[in-house]
C-alpha atoms as a PDB file:
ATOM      1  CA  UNK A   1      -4.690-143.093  49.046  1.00  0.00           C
ATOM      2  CA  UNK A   2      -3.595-147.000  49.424  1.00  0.00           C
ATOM      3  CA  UNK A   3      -3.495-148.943  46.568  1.00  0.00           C
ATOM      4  CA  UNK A   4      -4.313-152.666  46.891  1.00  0.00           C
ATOM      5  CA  UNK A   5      -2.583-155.412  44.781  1.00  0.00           C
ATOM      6  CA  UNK A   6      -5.369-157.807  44.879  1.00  0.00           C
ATOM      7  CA  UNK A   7      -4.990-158.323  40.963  1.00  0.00           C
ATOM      8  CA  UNK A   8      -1.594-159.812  39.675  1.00  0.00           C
ATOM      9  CA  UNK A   9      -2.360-158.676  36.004  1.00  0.00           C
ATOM     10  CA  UNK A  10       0.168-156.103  36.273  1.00  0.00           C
ATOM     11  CA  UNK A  11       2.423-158.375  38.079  1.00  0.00           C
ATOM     12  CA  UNK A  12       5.709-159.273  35.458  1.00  0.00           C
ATOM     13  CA  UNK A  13       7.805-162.008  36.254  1.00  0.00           C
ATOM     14  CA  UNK A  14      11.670-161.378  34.447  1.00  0.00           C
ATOM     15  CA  UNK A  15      14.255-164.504  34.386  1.00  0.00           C
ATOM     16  CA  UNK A  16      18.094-164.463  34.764  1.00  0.00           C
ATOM     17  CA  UNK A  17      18.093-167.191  32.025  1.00  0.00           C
ATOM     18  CA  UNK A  18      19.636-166.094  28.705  1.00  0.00           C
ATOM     19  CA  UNK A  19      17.251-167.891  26.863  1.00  0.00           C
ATOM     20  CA  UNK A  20      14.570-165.458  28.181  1.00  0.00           C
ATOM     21  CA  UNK A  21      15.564-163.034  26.086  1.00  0.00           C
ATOM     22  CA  UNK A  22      15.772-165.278  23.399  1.00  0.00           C
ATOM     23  CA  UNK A  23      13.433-164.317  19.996  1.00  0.00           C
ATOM     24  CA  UNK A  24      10.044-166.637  19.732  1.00  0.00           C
ATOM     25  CA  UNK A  25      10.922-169.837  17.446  1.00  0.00           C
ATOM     26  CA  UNK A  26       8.807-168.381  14.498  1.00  0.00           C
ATOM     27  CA  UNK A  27      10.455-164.930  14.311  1.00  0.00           C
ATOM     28  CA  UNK A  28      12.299-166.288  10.919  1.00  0.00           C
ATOM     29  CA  UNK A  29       8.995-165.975   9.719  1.00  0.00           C
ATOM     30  CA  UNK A  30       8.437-162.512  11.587  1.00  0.00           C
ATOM     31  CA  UNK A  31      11.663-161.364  10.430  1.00  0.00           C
ATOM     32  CA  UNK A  32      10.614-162.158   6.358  1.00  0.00           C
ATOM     33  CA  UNK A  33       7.195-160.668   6.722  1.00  0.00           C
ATOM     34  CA  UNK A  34       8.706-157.859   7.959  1.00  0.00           C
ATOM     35  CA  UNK A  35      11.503-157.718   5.248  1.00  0.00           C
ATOM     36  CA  UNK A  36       8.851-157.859   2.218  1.00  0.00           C
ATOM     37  CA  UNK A  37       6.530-155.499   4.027  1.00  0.00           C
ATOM     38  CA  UNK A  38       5.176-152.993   1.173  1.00  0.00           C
ATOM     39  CA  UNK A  39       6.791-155.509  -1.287  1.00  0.00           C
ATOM     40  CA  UNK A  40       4.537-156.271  -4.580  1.00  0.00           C
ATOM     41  CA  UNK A  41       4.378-160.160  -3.642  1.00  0.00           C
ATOM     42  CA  UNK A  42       2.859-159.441  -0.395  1.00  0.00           C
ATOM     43  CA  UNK A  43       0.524-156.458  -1.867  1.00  0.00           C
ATOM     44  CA  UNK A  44      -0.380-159.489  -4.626  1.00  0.00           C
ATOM     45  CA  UNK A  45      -0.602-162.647  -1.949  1.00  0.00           C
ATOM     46  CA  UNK A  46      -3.258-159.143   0.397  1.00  0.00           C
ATOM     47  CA  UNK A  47      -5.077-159.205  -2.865  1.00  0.00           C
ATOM     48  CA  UNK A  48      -5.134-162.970  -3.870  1.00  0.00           C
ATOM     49  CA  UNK A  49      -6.532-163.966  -0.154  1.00  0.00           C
ATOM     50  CA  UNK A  50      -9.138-161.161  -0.560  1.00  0.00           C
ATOM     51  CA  UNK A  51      -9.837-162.171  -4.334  1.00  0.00           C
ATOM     52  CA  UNK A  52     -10.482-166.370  -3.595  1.00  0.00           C
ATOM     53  CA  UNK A  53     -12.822-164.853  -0.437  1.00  0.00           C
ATOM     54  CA  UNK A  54     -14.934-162.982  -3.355  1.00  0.00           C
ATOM     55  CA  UNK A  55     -14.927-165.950  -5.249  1.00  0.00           C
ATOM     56  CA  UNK A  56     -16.781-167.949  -2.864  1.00  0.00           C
ATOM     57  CA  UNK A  57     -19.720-165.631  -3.110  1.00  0.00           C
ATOM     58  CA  UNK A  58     -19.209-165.551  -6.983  1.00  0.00           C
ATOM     59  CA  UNK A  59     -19.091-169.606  -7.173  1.00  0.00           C
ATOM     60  CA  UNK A  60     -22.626-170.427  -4.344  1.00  0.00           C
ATOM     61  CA  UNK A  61     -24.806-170.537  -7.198  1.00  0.00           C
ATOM     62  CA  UNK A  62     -22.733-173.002  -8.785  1.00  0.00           C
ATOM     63  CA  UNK A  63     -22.782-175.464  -5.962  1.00  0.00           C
ATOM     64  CA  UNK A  64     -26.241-175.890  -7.078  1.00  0.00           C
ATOM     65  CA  UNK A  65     -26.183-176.536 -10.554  1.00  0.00           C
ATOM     66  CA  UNK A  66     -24.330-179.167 -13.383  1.00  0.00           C
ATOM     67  CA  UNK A  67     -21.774-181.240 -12.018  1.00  0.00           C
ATOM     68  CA  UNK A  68     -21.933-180.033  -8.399  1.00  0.00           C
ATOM     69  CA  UNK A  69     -25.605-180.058  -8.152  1.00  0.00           C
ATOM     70  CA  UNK A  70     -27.074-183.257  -5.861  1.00  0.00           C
ATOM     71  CA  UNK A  71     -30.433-184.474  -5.729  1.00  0.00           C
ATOM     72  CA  UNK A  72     -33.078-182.995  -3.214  1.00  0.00           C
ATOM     73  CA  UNK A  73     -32.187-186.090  -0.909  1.00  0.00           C
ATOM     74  CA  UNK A  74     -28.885-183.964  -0.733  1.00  0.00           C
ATOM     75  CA  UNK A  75     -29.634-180.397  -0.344  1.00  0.00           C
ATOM     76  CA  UNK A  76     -29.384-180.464   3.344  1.00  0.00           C
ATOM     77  CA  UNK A  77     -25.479-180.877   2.938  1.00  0.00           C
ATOM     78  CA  UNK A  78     -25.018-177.380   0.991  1.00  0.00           C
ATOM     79  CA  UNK A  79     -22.918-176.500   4.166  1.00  0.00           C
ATOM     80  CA  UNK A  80     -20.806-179.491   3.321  1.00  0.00           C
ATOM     81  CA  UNK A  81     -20.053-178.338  -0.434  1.00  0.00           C
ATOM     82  CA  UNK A  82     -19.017-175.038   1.202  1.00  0.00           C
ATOM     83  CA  UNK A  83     -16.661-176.082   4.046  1.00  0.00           C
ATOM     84  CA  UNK A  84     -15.044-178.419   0.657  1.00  0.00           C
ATOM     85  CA  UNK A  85     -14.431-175.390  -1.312  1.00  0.00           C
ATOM     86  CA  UNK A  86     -13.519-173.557   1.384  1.00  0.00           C
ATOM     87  CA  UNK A  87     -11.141-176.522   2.247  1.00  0.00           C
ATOM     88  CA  UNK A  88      -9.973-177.003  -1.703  1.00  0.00           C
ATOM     89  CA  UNK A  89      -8.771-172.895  -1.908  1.00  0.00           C
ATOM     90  CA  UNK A  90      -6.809-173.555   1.117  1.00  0.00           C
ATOM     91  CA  UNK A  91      -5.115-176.469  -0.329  1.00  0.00           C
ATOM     92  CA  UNK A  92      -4.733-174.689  -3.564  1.00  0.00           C
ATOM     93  CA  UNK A  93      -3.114-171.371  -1.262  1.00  0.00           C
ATOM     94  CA  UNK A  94      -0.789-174.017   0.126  1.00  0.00           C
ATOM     95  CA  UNK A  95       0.241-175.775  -2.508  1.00  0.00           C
ATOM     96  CA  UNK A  96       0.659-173.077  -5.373  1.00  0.00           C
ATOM     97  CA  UNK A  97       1.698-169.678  -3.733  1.00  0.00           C
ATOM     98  CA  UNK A  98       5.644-169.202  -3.529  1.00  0.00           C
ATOM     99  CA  UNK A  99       6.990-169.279  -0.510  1.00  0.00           C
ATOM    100  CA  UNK A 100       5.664-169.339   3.532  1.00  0.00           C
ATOM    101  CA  UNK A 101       5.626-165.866   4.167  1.00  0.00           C
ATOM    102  CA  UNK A 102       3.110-165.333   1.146  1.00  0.00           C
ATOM    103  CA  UNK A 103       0.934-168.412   1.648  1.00  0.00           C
ATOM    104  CA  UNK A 104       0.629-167.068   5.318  1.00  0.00           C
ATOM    105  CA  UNK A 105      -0.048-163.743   4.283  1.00  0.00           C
ATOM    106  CA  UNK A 106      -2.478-165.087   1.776  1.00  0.00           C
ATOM    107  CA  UNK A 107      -4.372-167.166   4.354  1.00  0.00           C
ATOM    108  CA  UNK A 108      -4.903-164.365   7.045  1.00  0.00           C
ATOM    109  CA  UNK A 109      -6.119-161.913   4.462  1.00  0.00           C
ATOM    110  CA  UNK A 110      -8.351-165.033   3.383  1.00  0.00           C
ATOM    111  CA  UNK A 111      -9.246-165.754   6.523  1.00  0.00           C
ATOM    112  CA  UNK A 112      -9.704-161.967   7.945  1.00  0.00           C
ATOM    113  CA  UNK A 113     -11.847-160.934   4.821  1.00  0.00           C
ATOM    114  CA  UNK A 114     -14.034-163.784   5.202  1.00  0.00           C
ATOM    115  CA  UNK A 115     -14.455-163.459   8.823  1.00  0.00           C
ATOM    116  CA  UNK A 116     -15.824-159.813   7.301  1.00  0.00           C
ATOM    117  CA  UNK A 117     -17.472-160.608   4.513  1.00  0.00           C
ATOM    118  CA  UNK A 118     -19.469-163.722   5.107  1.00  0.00           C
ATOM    119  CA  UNK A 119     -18.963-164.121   8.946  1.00  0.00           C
ATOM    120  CA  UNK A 120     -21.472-167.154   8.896  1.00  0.00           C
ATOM    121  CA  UNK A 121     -19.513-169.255   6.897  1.00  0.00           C
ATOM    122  CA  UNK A 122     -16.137-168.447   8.824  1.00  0.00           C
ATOM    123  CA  UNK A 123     -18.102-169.484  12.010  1.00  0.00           C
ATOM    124  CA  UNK A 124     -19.179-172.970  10.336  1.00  0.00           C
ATOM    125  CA  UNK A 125     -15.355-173.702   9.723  1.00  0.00           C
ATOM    126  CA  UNK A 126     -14.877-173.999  13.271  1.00  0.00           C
ATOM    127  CA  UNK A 127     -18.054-175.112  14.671  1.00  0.00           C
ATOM    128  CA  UNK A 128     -18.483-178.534  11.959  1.00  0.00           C
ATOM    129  CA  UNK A 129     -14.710-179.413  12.463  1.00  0.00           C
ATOM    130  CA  UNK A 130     -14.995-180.377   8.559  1.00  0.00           C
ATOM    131  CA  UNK A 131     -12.445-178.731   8.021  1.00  0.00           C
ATOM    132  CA  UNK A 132     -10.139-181.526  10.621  1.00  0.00           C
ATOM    133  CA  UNK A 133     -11.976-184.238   8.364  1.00  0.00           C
ATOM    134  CA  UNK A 134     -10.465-183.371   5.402  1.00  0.00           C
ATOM    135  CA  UNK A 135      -6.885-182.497   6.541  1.00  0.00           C
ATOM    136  CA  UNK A 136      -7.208-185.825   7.591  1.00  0.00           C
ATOM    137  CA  UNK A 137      -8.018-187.396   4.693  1.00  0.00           C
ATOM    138  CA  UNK A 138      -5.301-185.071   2.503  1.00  0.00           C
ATOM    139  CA  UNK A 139      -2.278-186.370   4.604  1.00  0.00           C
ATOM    140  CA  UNK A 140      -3.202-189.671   4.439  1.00  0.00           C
ATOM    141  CA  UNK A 141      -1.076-192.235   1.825  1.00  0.00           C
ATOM    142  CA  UNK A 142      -2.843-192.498  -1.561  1.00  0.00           C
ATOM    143  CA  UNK A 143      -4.972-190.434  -3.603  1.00  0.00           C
ATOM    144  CA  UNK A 144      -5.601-186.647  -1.933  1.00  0.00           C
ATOM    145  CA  UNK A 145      -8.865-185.801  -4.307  1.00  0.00           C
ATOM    146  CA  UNK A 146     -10.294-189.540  -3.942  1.00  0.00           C
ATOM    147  CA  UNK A 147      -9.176-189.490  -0.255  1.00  0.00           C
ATOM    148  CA  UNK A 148     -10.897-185.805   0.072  1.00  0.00           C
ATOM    149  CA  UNK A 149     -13.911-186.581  -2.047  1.00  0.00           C
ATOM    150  CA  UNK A 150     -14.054-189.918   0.539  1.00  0.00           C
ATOM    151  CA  UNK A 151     -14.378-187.569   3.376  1.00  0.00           C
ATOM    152  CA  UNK A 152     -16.988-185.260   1.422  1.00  0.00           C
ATOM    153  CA  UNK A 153     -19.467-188.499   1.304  1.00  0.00           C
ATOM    154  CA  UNK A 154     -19.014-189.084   4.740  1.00  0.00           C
ATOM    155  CA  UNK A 155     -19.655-186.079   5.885  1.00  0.00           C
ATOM    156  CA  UNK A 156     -22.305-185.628   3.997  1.00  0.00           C
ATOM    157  CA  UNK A 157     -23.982-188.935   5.825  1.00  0.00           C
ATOM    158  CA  UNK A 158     -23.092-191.899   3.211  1.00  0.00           C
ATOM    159  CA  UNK A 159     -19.390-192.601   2.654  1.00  0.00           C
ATOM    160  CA  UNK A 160     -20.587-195.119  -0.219  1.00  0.00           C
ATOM    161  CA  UNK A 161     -22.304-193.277  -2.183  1.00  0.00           C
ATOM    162  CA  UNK A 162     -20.320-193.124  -5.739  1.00  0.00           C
ATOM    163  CA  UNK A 163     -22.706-189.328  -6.302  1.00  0.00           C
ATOM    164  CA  UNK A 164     -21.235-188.192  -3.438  1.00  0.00           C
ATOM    165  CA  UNK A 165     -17.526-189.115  -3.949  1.00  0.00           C
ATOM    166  CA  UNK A 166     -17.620-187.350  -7.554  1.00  0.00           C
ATOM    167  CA  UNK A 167     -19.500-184.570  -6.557  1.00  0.00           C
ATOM    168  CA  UNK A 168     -16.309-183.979  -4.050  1.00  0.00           C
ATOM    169  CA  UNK A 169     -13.825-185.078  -6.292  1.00  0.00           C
ATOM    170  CA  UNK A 170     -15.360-182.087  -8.736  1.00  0.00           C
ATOM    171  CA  UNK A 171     -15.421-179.595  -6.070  1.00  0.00           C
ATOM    172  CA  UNK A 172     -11.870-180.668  -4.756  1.00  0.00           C
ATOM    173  CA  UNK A 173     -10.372-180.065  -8.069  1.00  0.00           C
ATOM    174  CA  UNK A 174     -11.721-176.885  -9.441  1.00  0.00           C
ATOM    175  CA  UNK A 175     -11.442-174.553  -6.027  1.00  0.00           C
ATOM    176  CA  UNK A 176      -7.824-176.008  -5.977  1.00  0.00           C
ATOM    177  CA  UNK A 177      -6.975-175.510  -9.792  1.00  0.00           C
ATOM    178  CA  UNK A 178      -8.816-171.939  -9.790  1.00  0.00           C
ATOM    179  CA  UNK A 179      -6.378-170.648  -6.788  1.00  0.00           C
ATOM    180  CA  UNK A 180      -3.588-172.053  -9.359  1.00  0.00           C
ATOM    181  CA  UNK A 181      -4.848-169.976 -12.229  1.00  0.00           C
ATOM    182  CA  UNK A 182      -4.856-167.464 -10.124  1.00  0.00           C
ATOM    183  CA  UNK A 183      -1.397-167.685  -9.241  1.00  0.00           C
ATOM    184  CA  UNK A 184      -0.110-167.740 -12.192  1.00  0.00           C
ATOM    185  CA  UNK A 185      -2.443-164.196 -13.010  1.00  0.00           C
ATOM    186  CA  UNK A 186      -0.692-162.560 -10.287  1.00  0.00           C
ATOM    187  CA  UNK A 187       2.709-163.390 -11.337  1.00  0.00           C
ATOM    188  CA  UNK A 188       4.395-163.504  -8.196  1.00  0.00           C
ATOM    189  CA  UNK A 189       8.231-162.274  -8.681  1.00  0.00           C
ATOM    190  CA  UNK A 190      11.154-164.625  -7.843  1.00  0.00           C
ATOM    191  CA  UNK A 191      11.888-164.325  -4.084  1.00  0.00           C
ATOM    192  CA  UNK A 192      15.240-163.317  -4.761  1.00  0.00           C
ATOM    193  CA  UNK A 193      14.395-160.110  -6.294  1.00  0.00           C
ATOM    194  CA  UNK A 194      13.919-157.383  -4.805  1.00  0.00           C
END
């Protein structure tokens, strides 16, 4: 029986270089997962990433209605309220959760559950690069909501349009300030503790 090496898949290249068996430059944050593995924070920042995914499906209706609603010139950009809120409770994970190692397992629960649970919507995040627009817009200098709310009305085909900027302005701040309150409902322990 000959075996042929036509494939170098298998093939493993080793260097005499001490810094080859150097640890990747994010295993600091490979090292805390794995030190608060099974810890209540990171069963709480599992649940909070599943939790804000539910809430997208409990909040739809409301992109439709009051101070979200826009007229039927508008209805069309639905997608664009979405990839906001979507947007905002990212911001709000970022900016409110304690600590990298529960922000990041907060996001990839986020992101994993709704990749499960509304796999249509997780597609849109990538393919409408919205998502680029309003990072963007958030690290630039001045107001983040205004700046935000800006990109919102562009998106949505009329960067003018004073409807438009509040309608993102109001979607900006209440995805952002309901991951917040839900912070604080978890009660997340000091780091320090064990």
């Amino acid at each position: 029986m000959t075996t042929e090496y036509n494939d170098d898949r298998d093939v493993k290249i080793f260097s005499g270089d001490s810094d080859a068996n150097q640890p990747p430059e994010d295993s600091e944050y490979v090292k805390l997962i794995n030190e608060k593995k099974g810890s209540r924070n990171i069963r709480r920042a599992m649940q909070l990433g599943a939790s804000l995914v539910m809430e997208i499906d409990r909040s739809m209706p409301d992109l439709n209605n009051g101070m979200f609603s826009l007229s039927d010139d508008y209805d069309p950009m639905l997608l664009n309220r979405s990839m906001l809120m979507v947007f905002s409770i990212i911001i709000g994970m970022e900016q409110y959760i304690p600590g990298k190692a529960l922000e990041g397992t907060a996001l990839n629960v986020f992101y994993d559950t709704l990749k499960k649970e509304d796999p249509k919507l997780y597609d849109d995040m990538s393919a409408t690069g919205s998502l680029t627009f309003y990072y963007l817009a958030y690290r630039r200098d001045g107001d983040p909501k205004r700046r935000v709310a800006q990109a919102f009305a562009m998106l949505c085909g009329d960067e003018e349009s004073d409807d438009l900027i509040q309608v993102g302005e109001a979607i900006y701040h209440r995805y952002r300030h309901m991951v917040r309150d839900y912070v604080e409902n978890i009660g997340f322990e000091p780091e320090d503790q064990p």
